[in-house]
N, C-alpha and C. Protein backbone atom coordinates (compact mmCIF):
# COMPACT_ATOMS: atom_id res chain seq x y z
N UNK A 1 -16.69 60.81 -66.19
CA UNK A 1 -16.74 59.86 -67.28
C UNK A 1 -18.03 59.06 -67.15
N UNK A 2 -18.68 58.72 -68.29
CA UNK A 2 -19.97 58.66 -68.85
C UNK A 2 -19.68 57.08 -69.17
N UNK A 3 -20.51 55.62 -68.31
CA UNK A 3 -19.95 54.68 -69.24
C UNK A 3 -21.23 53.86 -69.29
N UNK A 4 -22.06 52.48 -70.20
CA UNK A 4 -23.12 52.05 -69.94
C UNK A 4 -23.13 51.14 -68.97
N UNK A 5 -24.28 50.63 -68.65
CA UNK A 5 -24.36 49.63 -67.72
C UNK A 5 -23.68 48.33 -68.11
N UNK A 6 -23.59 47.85 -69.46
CA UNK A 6 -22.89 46.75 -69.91
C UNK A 6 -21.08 47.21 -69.80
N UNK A 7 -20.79 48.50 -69.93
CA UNK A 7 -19.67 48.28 -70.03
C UNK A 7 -19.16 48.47 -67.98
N UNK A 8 -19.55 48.57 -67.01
CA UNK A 8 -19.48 48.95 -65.80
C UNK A 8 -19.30 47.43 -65.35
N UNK A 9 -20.84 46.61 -65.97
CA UNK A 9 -19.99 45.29 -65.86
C UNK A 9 -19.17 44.24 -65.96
N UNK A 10 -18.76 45.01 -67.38
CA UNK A 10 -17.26 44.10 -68.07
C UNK A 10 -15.90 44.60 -67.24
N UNK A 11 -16.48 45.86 -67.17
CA UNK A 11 -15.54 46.55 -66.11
C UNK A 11 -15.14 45.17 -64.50
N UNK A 12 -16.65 45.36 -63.61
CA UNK A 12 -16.07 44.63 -62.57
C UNK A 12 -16.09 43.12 -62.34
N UNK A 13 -16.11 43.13 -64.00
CA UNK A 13 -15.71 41.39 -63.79
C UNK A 13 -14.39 40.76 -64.04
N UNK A 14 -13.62 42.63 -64.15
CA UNK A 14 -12.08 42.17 -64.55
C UNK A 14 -11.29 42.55 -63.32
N UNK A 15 -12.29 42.69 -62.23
CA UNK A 15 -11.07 43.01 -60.96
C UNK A 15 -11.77 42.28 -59.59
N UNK A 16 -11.07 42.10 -58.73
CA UNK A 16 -11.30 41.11 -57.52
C UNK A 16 -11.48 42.02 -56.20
N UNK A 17 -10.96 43.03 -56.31
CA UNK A 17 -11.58 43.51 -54.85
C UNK A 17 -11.96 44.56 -55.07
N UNK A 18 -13.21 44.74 -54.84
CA UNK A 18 -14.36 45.80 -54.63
C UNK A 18 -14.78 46.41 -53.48
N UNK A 19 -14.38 48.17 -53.55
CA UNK A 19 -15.05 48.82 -52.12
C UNK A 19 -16.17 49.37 -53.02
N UNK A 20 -17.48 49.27 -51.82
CA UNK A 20 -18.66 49.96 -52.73
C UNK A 20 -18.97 51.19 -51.68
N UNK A 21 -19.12 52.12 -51.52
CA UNK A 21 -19.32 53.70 -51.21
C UNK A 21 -20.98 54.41 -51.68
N UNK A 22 -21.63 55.06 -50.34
CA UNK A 22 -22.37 55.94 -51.16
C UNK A 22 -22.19 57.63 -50.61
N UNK A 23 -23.22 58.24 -50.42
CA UNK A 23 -22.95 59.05 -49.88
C UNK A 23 -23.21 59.50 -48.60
N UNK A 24 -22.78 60.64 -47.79
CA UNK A 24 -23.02 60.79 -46.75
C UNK A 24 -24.53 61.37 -46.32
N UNK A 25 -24.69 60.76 -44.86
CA UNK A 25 -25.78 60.78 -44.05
C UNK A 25 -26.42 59.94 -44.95
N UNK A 26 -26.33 58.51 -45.22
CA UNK A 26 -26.98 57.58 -45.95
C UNK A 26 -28.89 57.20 -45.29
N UNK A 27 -29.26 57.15 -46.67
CA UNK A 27 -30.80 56.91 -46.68
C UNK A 27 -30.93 55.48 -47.21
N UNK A 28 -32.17 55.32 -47.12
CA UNK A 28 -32.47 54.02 -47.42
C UNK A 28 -32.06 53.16 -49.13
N UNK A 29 -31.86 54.46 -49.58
CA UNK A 29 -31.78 54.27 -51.28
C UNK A 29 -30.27 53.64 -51.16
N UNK A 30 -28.91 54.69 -50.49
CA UNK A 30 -27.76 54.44 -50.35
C UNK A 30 -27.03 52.81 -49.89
N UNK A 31 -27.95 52.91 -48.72
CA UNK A 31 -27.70 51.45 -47.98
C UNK A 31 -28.26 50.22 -48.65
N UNK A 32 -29.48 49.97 -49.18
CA UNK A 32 -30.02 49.48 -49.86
C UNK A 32 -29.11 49.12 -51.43
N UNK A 33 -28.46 49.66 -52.04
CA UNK A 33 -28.26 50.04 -52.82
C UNK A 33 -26.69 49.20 -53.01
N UNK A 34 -26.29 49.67 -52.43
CA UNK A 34 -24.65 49.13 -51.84
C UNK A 34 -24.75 48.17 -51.56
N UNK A 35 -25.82 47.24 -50.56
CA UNK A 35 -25.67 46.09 -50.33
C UNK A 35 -25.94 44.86 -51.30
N UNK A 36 -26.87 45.30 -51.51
CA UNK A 36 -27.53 44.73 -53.26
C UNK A 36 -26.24 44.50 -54.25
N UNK A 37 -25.76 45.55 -54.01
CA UNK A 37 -24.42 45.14 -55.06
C UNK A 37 -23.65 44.26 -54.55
N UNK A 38 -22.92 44.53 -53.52
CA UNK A 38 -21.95 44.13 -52.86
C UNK A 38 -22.49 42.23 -52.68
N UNK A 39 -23.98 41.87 -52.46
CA UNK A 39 -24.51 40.52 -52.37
C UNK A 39 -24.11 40.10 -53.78
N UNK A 40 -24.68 41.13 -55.06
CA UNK A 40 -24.32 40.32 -56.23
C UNK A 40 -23.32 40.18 -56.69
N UNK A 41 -21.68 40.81 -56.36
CA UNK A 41 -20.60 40.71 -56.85
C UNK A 41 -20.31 39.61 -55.32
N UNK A 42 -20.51 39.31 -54.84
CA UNK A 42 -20.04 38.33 -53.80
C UNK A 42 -20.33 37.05 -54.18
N UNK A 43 -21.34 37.09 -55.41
CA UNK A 43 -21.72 35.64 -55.97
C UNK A 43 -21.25 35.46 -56.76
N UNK A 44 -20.32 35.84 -57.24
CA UNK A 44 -19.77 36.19 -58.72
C UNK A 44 -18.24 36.17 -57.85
N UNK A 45 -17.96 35.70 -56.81
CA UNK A 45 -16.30 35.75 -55.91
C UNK A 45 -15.79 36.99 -56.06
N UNK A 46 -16.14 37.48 -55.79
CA UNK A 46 -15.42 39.39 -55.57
C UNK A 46 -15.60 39.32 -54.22
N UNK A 47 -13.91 40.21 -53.71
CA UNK A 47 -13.95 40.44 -52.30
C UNK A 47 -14.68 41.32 -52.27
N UNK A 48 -15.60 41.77 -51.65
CA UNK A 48 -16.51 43.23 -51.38
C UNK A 48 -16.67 43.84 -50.29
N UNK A 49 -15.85 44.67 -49.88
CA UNK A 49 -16.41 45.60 -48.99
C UNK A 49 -17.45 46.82 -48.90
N UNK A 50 -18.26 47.12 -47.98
CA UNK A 50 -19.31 48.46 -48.13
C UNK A 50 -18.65 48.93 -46.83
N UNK A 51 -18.58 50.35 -47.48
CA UNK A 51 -17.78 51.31 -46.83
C UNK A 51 -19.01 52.57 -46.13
N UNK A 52 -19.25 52.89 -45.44
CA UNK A 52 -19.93 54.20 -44.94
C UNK A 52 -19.29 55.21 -43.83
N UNK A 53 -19.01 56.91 -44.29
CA UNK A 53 -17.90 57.37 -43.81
C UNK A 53 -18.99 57.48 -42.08
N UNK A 54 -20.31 57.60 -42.57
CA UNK A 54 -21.20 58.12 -41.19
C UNK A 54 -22.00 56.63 -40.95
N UNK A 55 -22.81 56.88 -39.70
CA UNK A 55 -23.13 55.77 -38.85
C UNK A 55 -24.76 55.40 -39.94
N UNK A 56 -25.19 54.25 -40.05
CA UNK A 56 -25.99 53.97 -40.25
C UNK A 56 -27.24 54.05 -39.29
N UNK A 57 -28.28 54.68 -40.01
CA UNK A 57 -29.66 54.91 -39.03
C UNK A 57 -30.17 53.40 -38.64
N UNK A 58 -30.24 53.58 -37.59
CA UNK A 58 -30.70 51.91 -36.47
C UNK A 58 -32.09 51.37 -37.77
N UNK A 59 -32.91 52.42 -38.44
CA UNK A 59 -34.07 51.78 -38.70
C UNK A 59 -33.51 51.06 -39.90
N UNK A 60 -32.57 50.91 -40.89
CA UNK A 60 -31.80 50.69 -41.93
C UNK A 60 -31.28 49.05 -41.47
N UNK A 61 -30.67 48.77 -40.05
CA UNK A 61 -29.92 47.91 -39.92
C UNK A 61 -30.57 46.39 -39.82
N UNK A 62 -32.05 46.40 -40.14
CA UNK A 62 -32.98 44.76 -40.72
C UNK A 62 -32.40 44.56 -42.08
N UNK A 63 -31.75 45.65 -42.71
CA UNK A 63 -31.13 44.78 -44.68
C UNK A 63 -30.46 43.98 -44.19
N UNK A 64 -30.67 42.86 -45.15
CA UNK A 64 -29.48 41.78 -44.76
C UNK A 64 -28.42 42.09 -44.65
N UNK A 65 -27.35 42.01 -44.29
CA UNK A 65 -26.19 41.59 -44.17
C UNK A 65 -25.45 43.30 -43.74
N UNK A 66 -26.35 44.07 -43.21
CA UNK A 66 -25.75 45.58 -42.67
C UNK A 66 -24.71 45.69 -41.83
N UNK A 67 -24.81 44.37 -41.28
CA UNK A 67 -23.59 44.06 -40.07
C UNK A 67 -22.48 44.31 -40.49
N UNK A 68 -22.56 43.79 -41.94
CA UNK A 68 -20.80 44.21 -42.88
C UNK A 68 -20.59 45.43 -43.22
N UNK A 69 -21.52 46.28 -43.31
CA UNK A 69 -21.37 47.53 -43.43
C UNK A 69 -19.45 48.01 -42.30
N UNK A 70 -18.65 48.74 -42.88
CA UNK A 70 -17.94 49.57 -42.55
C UNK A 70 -17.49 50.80 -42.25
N UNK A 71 -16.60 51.18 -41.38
CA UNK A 71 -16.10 52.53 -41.56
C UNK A 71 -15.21 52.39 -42.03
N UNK A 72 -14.43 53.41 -43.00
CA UNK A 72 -13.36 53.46 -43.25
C UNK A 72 -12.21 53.95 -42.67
N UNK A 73 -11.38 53.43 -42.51
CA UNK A 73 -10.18 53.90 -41.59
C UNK A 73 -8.98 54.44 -42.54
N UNK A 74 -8.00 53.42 -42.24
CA UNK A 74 -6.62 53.66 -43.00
C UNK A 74 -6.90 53.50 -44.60
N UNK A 75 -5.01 53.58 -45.26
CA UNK A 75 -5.64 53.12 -46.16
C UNK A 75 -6.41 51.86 -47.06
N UNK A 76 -6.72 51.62 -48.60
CA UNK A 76 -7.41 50.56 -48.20
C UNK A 76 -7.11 49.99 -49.34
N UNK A 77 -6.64 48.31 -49.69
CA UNK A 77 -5.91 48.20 -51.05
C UNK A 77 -7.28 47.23 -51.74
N UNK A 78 -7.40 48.31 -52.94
CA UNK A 78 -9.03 47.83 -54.01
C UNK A 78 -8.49 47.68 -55.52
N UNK A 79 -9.08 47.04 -56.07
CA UNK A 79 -8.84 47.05 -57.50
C UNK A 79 -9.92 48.45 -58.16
N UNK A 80 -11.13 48.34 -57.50
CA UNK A 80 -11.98 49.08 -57.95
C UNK A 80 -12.70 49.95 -56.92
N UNK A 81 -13.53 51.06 -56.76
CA UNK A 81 -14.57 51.61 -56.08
C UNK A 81 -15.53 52.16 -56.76
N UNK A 82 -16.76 51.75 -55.94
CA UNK A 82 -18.07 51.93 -56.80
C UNK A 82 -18.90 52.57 -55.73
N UNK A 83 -18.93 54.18 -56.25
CA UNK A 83 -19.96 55.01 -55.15
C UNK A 83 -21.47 54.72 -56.36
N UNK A 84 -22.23 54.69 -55.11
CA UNK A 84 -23.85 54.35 -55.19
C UNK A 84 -24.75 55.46 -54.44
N UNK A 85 -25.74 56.10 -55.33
CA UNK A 85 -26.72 56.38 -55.28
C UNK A 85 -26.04 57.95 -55.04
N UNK A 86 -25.61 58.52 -55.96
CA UNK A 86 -25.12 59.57 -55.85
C UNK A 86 -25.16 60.23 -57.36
N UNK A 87 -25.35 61.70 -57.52
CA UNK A 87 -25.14 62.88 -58.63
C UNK A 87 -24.03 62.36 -59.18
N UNK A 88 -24.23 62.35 -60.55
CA UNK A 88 -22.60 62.24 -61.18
C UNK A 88 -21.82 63.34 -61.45
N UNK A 89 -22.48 64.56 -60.96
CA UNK A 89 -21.49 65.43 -60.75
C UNK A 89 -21.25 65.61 -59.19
């Protein structure tokens, strides 16, 4: 599903907890990318988590706030998930 950028944000301004996701063996675009979000829905009071299933490359971990970066474990209760920097197919 195909939606614009205005409607993605009407979208996550109607739900409170946000996992943000990119893809695996993350690059600078992924990490970068996720966090950026995850800072701007955190100003806006959204719980936000950033999720990464693999380890972040050491040279990546100066972005601010990488420390919050996660693994994912069990399951995980979200209103929404938002994968970043990925094919939409």
């Amino acid at each position: 599903m195909k939606i614009t950028l205005e409607e993605m944000c009407d979208e996550l301004q109607k739900v409170n907890r946000v996992v943000i996701a990119g893809h695996v063996i993350p690059d600078g675009d992924a990490v970068g990318s996720a966090l950026a979000l995850a800072m701007i829905l955190k100003s806006i009071g959204k719980d936000v988590r950033v999720m990464f299933d693999d380890n972040i490359p050491r040279n990546f971990m100066m972005m601010p706030t990488c420390e919050t970066i996660e693994r994912p474990s069990e399951k995980i209760d979200t209103d929404a998930l938002v994968i970043v920097d990925t094919a939409p197919d």
